[in-house]
PDB file of N, CA and C in Angstrom:
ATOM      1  N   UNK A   1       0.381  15.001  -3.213  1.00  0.00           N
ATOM      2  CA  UNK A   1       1.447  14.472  -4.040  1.00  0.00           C
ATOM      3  C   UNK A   1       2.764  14.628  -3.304  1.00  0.00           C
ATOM      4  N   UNK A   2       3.215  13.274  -3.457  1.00  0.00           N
ATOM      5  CA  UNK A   2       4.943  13.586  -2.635  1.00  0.00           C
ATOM      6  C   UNK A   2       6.018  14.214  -3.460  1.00  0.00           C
ATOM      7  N   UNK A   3       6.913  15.070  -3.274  1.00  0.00           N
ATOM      8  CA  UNK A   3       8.014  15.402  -3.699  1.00  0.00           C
ATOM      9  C   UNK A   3       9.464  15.745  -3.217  1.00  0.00           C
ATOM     10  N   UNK A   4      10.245  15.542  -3.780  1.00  0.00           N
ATOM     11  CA  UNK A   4      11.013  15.321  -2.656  1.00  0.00           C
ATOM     12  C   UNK A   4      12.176  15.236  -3.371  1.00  0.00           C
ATOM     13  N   UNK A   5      13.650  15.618  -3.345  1.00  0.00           N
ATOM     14  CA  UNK A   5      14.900  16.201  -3.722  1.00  0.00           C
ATOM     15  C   UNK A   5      15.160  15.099  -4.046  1.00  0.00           C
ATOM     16  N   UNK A   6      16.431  14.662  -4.561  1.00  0.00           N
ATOM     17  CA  UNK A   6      16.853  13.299  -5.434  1.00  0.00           C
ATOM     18  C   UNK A   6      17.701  13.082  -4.042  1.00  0.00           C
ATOM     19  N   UNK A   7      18.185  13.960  -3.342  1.00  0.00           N
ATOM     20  CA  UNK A   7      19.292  13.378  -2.209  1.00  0.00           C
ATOM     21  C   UNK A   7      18.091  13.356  -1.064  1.00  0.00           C
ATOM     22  N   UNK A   8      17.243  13.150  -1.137  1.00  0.00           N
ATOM     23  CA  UNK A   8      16.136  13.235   0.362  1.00  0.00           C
ATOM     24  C   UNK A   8      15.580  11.537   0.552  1.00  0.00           C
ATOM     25  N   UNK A   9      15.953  11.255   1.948  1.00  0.00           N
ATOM     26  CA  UNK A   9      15.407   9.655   1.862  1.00  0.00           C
ATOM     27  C   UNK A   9      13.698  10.012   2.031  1.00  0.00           C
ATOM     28  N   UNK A  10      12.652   8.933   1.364  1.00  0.00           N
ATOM     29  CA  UNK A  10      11.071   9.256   1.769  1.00  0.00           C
ATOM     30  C   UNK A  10      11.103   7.803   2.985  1.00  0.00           C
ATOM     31  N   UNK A  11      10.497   8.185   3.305  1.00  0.00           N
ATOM     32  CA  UNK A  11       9.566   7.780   4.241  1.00  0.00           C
ATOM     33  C   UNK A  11       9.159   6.438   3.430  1.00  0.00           C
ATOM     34  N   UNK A  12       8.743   5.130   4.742  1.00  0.00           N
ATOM     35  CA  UNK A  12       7.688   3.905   4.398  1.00  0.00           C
ATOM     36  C   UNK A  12       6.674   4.622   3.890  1.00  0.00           C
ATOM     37  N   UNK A  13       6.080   5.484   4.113  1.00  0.00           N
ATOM     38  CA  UNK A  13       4.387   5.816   3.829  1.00  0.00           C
ATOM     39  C   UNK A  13       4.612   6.805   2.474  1.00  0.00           C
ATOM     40  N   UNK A  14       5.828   7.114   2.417  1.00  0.00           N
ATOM     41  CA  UNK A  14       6.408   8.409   0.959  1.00  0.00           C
ATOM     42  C   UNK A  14       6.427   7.634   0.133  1.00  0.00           C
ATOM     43  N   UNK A  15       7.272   6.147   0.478  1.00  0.00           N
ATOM     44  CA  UNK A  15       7.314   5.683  -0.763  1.00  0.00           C
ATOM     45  C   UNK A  15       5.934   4.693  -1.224  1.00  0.00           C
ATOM     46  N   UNK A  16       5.287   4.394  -0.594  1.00  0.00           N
ATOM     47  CA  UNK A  16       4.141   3.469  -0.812  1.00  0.00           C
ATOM     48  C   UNK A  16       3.013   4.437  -1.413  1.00  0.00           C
ATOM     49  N   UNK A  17       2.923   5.451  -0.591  1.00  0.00           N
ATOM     50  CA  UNK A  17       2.418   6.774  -1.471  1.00  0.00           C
ATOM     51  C   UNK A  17       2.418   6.708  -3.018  1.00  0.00           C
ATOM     52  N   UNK A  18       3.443   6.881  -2.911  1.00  0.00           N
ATOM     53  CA  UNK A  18       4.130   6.732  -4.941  1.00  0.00           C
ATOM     54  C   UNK A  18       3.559   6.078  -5.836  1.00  0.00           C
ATOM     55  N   UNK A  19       4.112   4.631  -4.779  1.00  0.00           N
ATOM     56  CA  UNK A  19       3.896   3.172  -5.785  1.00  0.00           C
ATOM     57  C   UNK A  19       2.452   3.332  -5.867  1.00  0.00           C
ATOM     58  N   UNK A  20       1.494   3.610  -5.044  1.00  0.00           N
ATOM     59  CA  UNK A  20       0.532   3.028  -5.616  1.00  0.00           C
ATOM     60  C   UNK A  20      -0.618   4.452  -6.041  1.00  0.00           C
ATOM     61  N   UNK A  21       0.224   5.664  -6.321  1.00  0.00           N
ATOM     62  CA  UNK A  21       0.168   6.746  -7.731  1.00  0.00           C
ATOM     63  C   UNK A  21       0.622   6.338  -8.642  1.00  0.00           C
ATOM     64  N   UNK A  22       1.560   5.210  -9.025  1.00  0.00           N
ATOM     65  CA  UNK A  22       1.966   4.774 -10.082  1.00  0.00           C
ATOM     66  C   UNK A  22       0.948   3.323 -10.856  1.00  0.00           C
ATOM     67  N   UNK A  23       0.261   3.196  -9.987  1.00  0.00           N
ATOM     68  CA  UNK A  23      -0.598   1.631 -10.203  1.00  0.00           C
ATOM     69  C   UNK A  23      -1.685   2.310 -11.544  1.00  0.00           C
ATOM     70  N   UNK A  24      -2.071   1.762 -12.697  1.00  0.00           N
ATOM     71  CA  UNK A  24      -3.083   2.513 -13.188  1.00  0.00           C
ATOM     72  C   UNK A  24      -4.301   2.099 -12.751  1.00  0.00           C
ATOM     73  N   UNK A  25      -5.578   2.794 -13.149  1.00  0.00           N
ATOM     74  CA  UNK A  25      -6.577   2.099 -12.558  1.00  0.00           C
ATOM     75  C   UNK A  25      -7.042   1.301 -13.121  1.00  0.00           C
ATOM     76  N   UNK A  26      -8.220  -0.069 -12.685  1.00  0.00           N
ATOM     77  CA  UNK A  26      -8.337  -0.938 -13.206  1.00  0.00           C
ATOM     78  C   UNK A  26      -7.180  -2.567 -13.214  1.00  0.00           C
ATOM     79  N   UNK A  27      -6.065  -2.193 -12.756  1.00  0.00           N
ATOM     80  CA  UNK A  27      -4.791  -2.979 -12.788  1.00  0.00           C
ATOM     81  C   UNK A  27      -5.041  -4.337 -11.611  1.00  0.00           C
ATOM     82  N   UNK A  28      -4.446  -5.061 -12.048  1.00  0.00           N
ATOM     83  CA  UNK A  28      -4.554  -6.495 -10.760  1.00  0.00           C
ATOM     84  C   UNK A  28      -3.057  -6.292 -10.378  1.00  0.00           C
ATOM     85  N   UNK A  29      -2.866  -6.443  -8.928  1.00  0.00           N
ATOM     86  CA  UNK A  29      -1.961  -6.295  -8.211  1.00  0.00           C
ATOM     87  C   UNK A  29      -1.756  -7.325  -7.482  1.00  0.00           C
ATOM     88  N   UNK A  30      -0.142  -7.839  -7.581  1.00  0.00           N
ATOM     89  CA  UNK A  30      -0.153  -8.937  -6.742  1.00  0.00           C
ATOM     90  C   UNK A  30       1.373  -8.380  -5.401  1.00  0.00           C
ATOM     91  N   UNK A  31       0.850  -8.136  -4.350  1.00  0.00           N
ATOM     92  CA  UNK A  31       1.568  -7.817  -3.290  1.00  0.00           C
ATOM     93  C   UNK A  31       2.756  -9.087  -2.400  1.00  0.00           C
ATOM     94  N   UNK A  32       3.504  -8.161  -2.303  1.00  0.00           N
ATOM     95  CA  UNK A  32       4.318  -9.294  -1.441  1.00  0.00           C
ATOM     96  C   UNK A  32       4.055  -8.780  -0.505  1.00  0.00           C
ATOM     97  N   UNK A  33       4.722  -9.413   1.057  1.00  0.00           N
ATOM     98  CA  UNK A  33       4.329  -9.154   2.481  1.00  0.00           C
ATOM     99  C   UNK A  33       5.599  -8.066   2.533  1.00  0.00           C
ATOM    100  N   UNK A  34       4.590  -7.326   3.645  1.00  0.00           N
ATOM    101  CA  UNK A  34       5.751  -6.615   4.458  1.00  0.00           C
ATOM    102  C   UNK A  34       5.435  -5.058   3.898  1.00  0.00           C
ATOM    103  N   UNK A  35       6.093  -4.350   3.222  1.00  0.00           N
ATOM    104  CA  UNK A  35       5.794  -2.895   2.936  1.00  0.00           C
ATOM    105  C   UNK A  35       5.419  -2.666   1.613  1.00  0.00           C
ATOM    106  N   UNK A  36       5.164  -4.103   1.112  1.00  0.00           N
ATOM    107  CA  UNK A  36       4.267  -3.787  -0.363  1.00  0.00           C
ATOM    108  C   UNK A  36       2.721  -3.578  -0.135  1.00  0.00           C
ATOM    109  N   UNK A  37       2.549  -4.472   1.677  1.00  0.00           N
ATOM    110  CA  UNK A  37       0.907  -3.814   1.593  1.00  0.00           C
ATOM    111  C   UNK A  37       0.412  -2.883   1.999  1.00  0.00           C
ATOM    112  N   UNK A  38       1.271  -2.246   2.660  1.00  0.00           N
ATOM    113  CA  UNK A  38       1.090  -0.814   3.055  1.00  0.00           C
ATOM    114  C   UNK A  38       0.565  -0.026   1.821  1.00  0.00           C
ATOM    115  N   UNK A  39       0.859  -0.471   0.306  1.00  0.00           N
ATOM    116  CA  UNK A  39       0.566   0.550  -0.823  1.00  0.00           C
ATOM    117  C   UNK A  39      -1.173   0.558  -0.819  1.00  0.00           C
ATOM    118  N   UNK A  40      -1.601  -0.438  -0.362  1.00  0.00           N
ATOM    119  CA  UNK A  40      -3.145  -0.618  -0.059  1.00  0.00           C
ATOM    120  C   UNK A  40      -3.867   0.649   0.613  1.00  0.00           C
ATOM    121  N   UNK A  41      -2.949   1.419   1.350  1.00  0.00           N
ATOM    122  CA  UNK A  41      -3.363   2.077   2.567  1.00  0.00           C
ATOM    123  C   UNK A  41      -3.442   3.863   1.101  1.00  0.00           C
ATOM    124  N   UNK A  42      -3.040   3.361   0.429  1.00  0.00           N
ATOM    125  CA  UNK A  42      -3.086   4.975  -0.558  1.00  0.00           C
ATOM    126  C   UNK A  42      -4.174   4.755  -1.895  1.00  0.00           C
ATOM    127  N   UNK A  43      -5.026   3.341  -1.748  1.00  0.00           N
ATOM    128  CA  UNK A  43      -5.863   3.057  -3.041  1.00  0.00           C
ATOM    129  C   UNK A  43      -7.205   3.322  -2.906  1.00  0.00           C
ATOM    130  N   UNK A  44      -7.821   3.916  -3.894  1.00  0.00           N
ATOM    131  CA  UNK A  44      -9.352   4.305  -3.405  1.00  0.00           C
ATOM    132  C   UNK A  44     -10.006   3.313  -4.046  1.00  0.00           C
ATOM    133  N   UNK A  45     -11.135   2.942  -3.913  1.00  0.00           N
ATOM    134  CA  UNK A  45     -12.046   1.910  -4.442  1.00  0.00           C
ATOM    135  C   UNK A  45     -12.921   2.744  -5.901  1.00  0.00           C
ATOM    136  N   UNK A  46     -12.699   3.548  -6.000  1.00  0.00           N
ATOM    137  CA  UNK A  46     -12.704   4.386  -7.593  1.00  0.00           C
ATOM    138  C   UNK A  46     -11.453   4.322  -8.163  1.00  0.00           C
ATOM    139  N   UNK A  47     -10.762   3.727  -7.919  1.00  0.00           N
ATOM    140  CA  UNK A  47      -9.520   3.354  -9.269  1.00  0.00           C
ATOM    141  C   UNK A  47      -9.158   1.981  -9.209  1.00  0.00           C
ATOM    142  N   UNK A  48     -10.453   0.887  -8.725  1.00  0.00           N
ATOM    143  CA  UNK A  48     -10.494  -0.183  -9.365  1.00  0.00           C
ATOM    144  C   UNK A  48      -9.170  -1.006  -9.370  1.00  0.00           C
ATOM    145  N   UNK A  49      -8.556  -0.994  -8.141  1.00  0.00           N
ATOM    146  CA  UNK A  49      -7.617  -2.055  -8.227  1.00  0.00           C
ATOM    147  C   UNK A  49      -7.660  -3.304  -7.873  1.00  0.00           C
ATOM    148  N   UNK A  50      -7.536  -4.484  -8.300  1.00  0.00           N
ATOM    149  CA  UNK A  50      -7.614  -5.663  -7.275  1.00  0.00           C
ATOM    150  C   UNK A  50      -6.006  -6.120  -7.033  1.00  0.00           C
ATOM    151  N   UNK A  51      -6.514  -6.529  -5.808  1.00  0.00           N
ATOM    152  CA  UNK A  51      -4.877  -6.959  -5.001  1.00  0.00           C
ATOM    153  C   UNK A  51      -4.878  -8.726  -4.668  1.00  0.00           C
ATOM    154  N   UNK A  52      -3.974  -9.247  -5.324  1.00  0.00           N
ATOM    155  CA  UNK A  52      -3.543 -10.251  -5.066  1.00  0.00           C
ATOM    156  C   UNK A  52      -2.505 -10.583  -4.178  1.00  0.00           C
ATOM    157  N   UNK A  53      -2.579 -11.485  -3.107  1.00  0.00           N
ATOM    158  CA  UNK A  53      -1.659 -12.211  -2.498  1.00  0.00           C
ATOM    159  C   UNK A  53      -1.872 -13.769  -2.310  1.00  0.00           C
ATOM    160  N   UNK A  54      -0.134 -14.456  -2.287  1.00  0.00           N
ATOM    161  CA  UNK A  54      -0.221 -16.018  -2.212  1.00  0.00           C
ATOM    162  C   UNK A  54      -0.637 -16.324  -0.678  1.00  0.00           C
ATOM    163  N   UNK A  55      -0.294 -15.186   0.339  1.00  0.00           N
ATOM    164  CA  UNK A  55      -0.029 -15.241   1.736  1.00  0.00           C
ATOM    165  C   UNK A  55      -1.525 -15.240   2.204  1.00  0.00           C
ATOM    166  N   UNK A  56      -2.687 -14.586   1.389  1.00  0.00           N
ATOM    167  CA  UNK A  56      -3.526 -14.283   2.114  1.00  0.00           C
ATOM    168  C   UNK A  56      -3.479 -12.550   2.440  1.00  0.00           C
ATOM    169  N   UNK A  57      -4.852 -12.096   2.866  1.00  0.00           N
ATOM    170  CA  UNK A  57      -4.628 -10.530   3.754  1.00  0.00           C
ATOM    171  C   UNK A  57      -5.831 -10.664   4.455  1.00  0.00           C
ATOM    172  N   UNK A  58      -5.527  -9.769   5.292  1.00  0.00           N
ATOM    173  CA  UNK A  58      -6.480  -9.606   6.475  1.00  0.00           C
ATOM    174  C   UNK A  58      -7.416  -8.418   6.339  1.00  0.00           C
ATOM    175  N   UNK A  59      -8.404  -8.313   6.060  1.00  0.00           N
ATOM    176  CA  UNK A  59      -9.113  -6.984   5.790  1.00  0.00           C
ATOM    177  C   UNK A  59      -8.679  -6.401   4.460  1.00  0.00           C
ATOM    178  N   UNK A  60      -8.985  -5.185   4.168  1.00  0.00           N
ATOM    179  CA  UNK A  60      -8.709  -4.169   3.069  1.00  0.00           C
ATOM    180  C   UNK A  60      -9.036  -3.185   3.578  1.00  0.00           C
ATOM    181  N   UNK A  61      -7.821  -2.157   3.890  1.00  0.00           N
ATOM    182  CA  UNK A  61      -8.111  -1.206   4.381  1.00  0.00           C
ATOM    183  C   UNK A  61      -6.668  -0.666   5.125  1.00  0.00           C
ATOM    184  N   UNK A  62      -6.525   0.618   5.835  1.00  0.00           N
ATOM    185  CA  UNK A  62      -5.684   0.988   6.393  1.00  0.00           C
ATOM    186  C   UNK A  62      -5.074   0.022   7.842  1.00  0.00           C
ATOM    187  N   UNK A  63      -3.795  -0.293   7.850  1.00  0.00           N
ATOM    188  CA  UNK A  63      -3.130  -0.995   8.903  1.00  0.00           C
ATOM    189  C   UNK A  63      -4.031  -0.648  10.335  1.00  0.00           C
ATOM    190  N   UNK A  64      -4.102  -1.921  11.121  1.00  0.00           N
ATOM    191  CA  UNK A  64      -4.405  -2.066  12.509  1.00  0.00           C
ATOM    192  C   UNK A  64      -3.249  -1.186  13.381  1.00  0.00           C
ATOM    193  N   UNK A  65      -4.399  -0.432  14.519  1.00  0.00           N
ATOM    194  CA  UNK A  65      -3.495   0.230  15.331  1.00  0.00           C
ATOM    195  C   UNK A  65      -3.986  -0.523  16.670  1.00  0.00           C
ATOM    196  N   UNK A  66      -2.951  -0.005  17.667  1.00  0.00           N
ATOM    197  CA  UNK A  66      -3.039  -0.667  18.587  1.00  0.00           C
ATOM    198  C   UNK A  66      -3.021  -2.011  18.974  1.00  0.00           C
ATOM    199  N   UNK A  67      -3.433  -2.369  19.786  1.00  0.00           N
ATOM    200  CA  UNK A  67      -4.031  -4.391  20.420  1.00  0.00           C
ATOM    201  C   UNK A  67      -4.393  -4.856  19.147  1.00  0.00           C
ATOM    202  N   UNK A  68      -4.786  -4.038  18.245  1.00  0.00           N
ATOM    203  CA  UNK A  68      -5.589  -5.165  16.699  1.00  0.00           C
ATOM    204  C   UNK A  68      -4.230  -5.866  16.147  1.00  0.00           C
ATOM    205  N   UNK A  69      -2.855  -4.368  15.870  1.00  0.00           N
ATOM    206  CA  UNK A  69      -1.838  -4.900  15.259  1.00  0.00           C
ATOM    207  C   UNK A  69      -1.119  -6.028  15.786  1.00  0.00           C
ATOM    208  N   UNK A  70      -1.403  -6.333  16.960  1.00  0.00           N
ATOM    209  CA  UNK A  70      -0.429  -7.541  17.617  1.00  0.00           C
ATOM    210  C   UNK A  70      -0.883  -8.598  17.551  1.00  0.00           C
ATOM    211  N   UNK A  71      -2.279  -8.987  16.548  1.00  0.00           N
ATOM    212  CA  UNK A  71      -2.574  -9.990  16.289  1.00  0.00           C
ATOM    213  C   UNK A  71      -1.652 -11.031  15.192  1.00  0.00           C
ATOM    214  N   UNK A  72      -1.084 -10.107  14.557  1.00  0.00           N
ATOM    215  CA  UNK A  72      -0.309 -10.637  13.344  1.00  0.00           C
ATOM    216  C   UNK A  72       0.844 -11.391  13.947  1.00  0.00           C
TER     217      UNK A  72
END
């Protein structure tokens, strides 16, 4: 669980953390691009979320490292 002082900036991964502790389970999710899909990277497949996008996504699962990420 993140926590963190009211004057403390979080982190890309602090705050996506959050958001998607805040998702309930069972919920349909519709993501925008960019650091809304990163919240993907904190969802377990036991709390039943489905994720919507207009853009499309590539996999489900934690971000490409390396040579994979420069496909985008």
């Amino acid at each position: 669980m993140i926590t963190a002082r009211y004057d403390e900036k979080l982190s890309r991964q602090q705050l996506a953390e959050l958001v998607a502790a805040d998702i309930p389970a069972g919920s349909y999710v519709n993501l925008g691009i960019g650091q809304p899909t990163t919240v993907s990277d904190y969802l377990t497949p036991e709390q039943g979320v489905t994720l919507h996008t207009e853009n499309g996504m590539l996999g489900m699962g934690p971000a490409a490292q390396g040579m994979r990420s420069m496909v985008i």
